[in-house]
N, C-alpha and C. Protein backbone atom coordinates (compact mmCIF):
# COMPACT_ATOMS: atom_id res chain seq x y z
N UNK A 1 67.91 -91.05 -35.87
CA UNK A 1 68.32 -90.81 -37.24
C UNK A 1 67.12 -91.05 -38.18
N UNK A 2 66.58 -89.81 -39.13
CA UNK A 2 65.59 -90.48 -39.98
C UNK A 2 65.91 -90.89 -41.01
N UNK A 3 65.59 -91.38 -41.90
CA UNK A 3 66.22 -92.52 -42.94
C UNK A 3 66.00 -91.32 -44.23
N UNK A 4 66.47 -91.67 -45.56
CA UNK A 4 66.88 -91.13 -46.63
C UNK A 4 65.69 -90.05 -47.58
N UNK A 5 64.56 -91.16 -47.11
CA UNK A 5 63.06 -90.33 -48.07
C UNK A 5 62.51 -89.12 -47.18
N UNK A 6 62.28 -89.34 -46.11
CA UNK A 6 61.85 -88.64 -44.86
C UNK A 6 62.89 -87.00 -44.70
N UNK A 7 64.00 -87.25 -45.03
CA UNK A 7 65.06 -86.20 -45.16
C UNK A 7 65.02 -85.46 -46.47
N UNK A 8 64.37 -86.18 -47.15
CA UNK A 8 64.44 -85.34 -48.65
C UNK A 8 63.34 -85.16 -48.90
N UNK A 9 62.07 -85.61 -48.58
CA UNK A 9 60.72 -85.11 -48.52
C UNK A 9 60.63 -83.39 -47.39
N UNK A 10 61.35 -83.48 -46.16
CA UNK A 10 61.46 -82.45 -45.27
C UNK A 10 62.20 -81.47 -45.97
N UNK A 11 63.29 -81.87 -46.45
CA UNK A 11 63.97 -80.82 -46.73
C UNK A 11 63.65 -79.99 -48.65
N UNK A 12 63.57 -80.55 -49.13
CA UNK A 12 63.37 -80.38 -50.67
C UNK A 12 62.03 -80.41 -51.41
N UNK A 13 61.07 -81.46 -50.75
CA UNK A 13 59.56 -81.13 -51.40
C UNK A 13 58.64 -80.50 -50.55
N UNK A 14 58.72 -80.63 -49.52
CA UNK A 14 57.73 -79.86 -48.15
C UNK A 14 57.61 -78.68 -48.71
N UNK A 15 59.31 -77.65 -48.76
CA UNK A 15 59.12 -76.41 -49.47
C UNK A 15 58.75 -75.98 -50.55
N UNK A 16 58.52 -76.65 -51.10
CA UNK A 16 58.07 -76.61 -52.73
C UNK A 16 56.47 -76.87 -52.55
N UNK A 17 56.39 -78.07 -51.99
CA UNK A 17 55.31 -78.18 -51.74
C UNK A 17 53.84 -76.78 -51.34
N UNK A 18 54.58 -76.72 -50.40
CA UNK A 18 54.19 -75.20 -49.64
C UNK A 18 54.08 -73.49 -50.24
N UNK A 19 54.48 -73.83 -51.11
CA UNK A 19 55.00 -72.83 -52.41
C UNK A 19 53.79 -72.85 -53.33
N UNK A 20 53.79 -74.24 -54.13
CA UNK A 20 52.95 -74.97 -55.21
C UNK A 20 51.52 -74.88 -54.65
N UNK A 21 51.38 -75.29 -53.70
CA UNK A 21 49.82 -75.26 -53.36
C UNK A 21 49.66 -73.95 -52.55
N UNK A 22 49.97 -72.95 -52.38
CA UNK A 22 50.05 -71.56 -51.37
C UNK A 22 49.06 -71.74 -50.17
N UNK A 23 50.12 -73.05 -49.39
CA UNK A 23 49.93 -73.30 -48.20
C UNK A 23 50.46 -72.07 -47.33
N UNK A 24 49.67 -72.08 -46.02
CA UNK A 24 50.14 -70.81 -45.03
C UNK A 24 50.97 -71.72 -44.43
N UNK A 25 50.85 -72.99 -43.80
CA UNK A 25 51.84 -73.82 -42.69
C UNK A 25 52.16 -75.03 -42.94
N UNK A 26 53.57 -75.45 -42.50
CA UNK A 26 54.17 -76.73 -43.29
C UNK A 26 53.16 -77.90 -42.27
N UNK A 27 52.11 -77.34 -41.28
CA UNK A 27 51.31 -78.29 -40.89
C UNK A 27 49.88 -78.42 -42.24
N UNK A 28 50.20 -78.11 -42.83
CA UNK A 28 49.03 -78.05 -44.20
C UNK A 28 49.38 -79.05 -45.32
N UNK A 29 51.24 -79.19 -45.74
CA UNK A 29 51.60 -79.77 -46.41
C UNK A 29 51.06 -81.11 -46.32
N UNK A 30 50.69 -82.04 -47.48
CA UNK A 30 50.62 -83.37 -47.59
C UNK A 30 51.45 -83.89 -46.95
N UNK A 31 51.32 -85.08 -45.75
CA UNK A 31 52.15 -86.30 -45.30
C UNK A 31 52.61 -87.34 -46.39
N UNK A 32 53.83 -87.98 -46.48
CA UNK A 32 53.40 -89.30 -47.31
C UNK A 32 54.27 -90.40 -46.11
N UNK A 33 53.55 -91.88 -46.37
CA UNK A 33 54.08 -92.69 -45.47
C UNK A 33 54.12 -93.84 -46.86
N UNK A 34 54.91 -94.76 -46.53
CA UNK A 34 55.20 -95.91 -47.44
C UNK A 34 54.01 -96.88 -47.30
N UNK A 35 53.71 -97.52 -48.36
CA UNK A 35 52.55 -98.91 -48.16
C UNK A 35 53.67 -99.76 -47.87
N UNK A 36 52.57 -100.38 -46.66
CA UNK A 36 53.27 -101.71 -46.40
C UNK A 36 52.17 -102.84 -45.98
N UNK A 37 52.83 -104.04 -45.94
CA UNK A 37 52.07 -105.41 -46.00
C UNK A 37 52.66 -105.86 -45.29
N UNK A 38 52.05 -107.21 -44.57
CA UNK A 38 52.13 -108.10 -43.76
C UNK A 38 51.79 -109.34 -44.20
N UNK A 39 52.68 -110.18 -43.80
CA UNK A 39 51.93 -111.76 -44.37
C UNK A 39 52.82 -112.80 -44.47
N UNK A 40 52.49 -114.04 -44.56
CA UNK A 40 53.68 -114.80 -44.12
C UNK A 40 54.39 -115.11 -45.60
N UNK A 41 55.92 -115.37 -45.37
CA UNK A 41 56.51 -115.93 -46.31
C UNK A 41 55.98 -117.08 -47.34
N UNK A 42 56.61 -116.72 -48.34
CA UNK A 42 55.80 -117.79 -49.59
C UNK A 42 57.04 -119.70 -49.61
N UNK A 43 56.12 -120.43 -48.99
CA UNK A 43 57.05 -121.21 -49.19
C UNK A 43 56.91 -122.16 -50.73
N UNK A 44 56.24 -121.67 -51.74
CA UNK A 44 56.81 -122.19 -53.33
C UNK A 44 56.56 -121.12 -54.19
N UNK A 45 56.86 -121.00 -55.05
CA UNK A 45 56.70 -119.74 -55.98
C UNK A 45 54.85 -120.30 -56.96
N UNK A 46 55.03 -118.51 -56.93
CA UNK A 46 53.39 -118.43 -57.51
C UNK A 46 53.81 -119.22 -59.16
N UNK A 47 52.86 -120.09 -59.38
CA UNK A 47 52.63 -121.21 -60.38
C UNK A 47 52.48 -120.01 -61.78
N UNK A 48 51.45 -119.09 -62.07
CA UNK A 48 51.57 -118.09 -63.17
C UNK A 48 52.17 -116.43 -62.78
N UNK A 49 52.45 -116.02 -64.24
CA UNK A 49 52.61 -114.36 -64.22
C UNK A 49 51.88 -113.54 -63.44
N UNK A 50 51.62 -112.47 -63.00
CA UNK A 50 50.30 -111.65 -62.63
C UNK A 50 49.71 -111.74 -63.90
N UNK A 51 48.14 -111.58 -63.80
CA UNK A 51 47.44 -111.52 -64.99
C UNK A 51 45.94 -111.21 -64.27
N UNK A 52 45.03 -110.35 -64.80
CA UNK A 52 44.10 -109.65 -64.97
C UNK A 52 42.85 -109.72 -65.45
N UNK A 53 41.91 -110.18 -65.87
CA UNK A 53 40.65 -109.84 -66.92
C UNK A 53 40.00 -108.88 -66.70
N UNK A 54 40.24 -108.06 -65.56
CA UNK A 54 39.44 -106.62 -65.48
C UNK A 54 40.39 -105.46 -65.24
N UNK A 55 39.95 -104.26 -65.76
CA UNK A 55 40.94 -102.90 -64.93
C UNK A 55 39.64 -102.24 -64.94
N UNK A 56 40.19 -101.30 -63.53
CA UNK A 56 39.18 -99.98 -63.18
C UNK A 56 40.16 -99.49 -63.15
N UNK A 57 39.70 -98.43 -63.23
CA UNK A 57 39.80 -96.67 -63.70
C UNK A 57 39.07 -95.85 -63.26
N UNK A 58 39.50 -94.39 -63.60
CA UNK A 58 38.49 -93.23 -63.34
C UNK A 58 39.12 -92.68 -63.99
N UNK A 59 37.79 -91.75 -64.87
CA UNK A 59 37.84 -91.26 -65.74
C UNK A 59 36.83 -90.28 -65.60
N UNK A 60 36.52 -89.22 -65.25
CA UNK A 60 36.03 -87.55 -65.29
C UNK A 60 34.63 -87.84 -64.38
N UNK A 61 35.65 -88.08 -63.01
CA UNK A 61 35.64 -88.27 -62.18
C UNK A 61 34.66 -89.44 -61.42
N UNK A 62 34.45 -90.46 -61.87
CA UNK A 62 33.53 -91.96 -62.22
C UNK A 62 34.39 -92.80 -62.54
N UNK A 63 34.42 -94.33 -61.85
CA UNK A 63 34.97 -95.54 -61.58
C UNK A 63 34.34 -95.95 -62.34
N UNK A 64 35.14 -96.85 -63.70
CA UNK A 64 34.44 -97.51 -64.77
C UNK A 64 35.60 -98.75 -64.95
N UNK A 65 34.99 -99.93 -65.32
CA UNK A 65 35.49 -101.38 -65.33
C UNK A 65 35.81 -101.22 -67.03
N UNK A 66 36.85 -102.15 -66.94
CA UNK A 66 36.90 -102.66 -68.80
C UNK A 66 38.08 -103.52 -68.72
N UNK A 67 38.05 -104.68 -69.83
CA UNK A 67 38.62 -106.04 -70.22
C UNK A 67 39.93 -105.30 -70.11
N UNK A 68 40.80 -106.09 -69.38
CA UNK A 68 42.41 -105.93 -69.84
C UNK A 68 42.93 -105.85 -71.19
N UNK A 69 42.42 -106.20 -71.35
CA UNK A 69 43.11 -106.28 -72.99
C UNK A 69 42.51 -105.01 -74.37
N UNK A 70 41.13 -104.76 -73.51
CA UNK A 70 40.93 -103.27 -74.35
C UNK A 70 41.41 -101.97 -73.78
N UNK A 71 41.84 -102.03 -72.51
CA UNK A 71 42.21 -100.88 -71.70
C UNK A 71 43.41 -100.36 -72.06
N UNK A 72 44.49 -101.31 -72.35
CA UNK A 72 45.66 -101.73 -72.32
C UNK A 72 46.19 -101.27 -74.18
N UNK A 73 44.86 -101.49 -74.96
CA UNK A 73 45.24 -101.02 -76.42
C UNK A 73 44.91 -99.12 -76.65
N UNK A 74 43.72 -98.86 -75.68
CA UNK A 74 43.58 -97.82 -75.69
C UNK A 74 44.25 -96.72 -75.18
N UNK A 75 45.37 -97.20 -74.14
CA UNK A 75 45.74 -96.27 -73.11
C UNK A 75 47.24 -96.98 -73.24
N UNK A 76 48.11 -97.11 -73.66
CA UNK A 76 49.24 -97.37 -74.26
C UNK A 76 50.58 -97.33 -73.56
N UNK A 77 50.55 -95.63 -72.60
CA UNK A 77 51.44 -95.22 -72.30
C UNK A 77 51.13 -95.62 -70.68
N UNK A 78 50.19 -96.72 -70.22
CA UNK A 78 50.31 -97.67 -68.62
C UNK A 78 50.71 -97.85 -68.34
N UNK A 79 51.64 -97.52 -67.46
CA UNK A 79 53.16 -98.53 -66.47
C UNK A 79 52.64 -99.64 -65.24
N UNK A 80 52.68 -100.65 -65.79
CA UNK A 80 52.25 -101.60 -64.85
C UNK A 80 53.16 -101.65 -63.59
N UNK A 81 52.32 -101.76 -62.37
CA UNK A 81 53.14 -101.91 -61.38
C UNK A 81 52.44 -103.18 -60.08
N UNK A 82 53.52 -104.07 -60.24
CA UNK A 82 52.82 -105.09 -59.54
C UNK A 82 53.71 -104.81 -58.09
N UNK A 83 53.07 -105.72 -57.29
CA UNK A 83 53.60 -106.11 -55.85
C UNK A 83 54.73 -106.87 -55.49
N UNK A 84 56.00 -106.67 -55.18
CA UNK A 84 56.88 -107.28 -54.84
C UNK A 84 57.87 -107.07 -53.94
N UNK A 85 58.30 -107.90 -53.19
CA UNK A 85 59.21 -107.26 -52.11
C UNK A 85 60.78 -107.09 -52.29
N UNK A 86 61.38 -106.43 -51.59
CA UNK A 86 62.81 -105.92 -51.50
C UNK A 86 63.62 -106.97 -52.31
N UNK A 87 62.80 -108.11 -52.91
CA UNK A 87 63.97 -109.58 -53.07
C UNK A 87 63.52 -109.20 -54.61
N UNK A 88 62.29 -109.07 -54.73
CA UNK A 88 62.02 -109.20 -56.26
C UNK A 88 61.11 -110.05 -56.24
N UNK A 89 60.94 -110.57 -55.39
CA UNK A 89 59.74 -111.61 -55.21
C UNK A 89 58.28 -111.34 -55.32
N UNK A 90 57.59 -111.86 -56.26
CA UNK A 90 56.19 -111.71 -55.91
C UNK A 90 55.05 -111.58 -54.93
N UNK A 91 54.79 -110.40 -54.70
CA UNK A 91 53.60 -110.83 -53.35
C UNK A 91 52.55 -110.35 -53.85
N UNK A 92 51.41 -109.95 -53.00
CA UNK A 92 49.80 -109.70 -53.65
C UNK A 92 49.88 -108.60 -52.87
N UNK A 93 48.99 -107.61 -53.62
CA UNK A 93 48.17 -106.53 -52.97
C UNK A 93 47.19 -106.77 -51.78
N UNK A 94 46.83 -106.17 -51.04
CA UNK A 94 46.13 -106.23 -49.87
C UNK A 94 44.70 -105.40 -50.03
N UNK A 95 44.72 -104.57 -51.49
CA UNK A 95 43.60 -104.29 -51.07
C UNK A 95 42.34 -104.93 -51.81
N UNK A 96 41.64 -105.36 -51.26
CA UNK A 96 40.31 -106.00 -51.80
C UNK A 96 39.33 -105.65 -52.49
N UNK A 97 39.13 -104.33 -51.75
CA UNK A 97 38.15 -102.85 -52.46
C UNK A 97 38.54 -102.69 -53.04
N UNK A 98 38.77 -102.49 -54.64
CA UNK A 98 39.02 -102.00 -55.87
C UNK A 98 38.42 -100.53 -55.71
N UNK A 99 37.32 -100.55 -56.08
CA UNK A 99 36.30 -99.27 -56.23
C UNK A 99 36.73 -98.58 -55.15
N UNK A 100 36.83 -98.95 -53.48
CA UNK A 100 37.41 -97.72 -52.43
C UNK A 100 38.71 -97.51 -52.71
N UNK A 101 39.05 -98.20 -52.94
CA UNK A 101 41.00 -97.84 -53.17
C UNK A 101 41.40 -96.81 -54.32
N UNK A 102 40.48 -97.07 -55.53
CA UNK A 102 39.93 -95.87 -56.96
C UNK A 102 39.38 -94.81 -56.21
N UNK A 103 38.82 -94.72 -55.25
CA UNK A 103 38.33 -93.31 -54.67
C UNK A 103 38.99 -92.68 -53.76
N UNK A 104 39.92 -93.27 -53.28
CA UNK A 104 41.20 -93.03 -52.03
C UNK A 104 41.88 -92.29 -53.64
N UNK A 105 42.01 -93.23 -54.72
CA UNK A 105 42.96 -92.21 -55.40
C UNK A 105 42.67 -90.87 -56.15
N UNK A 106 41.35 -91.06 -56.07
CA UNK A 106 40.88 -89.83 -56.61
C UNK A 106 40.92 -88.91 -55.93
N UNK A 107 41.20 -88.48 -54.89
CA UNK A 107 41.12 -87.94 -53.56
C UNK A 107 42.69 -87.62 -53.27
N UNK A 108 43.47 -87.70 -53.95
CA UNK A 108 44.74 -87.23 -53.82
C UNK A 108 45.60 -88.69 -52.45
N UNK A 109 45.19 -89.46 -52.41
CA UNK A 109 45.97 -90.10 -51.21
C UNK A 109 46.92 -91.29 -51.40
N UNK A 110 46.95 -91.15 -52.89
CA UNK A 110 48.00 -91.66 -53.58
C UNK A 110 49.55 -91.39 -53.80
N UNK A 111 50.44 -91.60 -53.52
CA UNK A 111 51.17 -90.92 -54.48
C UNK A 111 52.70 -91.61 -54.97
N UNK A 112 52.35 -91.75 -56.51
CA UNK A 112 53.54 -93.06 -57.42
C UNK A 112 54.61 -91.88 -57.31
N UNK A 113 55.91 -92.72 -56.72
CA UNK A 113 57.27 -91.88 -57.59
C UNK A 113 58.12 -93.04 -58.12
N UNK A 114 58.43 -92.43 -59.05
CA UNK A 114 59.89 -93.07 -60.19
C UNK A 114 60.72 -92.65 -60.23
N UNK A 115 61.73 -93.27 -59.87
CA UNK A 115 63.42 -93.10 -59.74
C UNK A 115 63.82 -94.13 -60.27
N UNK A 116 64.49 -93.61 -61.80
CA UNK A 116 65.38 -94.48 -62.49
C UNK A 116 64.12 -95.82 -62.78
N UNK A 117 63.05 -95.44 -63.36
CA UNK A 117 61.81 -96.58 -63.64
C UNK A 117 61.79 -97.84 -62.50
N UNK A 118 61.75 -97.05 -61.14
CA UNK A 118 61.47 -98.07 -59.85
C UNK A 118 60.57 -97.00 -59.69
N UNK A 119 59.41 -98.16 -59.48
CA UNK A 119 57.83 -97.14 -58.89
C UNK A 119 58.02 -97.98 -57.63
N UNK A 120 57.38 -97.07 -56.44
CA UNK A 120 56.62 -97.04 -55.19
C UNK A 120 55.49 -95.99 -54.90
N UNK A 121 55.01 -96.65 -54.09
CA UNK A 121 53.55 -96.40 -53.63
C UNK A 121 53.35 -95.88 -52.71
N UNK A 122 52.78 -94.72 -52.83
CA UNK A 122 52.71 -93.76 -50.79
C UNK A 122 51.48 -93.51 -50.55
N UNK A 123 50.98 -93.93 -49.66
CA UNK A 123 49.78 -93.68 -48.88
C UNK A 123 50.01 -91.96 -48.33
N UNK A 124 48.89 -91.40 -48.58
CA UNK A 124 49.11 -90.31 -47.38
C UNK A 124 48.04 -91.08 -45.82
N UNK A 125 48.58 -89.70 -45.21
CA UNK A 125 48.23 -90.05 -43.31
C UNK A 125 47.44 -88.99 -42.75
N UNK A 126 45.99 -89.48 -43.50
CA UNK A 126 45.41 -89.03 -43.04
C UNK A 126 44.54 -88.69 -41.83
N UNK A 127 44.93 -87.58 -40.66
CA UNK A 127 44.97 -87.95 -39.43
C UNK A 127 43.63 -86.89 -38.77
């Protein structure tokens, strides 16, 4: 049995997909697979909020750094999206590389969806 995203990615965006980009074969279409993490349970809760002093970006087509707090006045319409699991619980990102992870996204191997303002995160599989 495949589960709920996998059935509606096959059936409803693959074709579209395939359409939109005038792919010849649904072996051409983008994969997406879910991010996932590993790591052991938190046994006390994280002491502060998430909080920041840097964001990267890309911007015409170049990885550029700037203060949270000027990024954040300039660019307004940001949907922050932090790390947390199925509970609501806080966890951390895994990736370390900032700058490779900004170039993974520039590269299409990203991809945010929102349902009902719940974001998740899809890696594509690249094989």
């Amino acid at each position: 049995m495949q589960n709920r995203l996998y059935e509606k990615y096959k059936n409803e965006l693959t074709p579209k997909l395939l359409a939109d980009l005038k792919l010849s074969t649904v072996m051409e279409v983008p994969r997406l697979k879910k991010i996932v993490s590993i790591g052991g349970a938190r046994t006390t809760e994280a002491k502060d909020a998430y909080k920041t002093n840097e964001v990267y970006f890309v911007t015409e087509g170049s990885i550029k750094k700037a203060t949270y707090s000027s990024y954040t006045k300039q660019n307004q319409d940001v949907v922050e999206i932090y790390p947390v699991d199925s509970k609501g619980k806080r966890r951390v990102w895994r990736w370390s590389d900032r700058k490779k992870i900004l170039l993974h996204a520039t590269q299409g191997d990203f991809v945010v969806k929102d349902v009902k303002d719940v974001y998740s995160i899809y890696l594509k599989d690249r094989l």
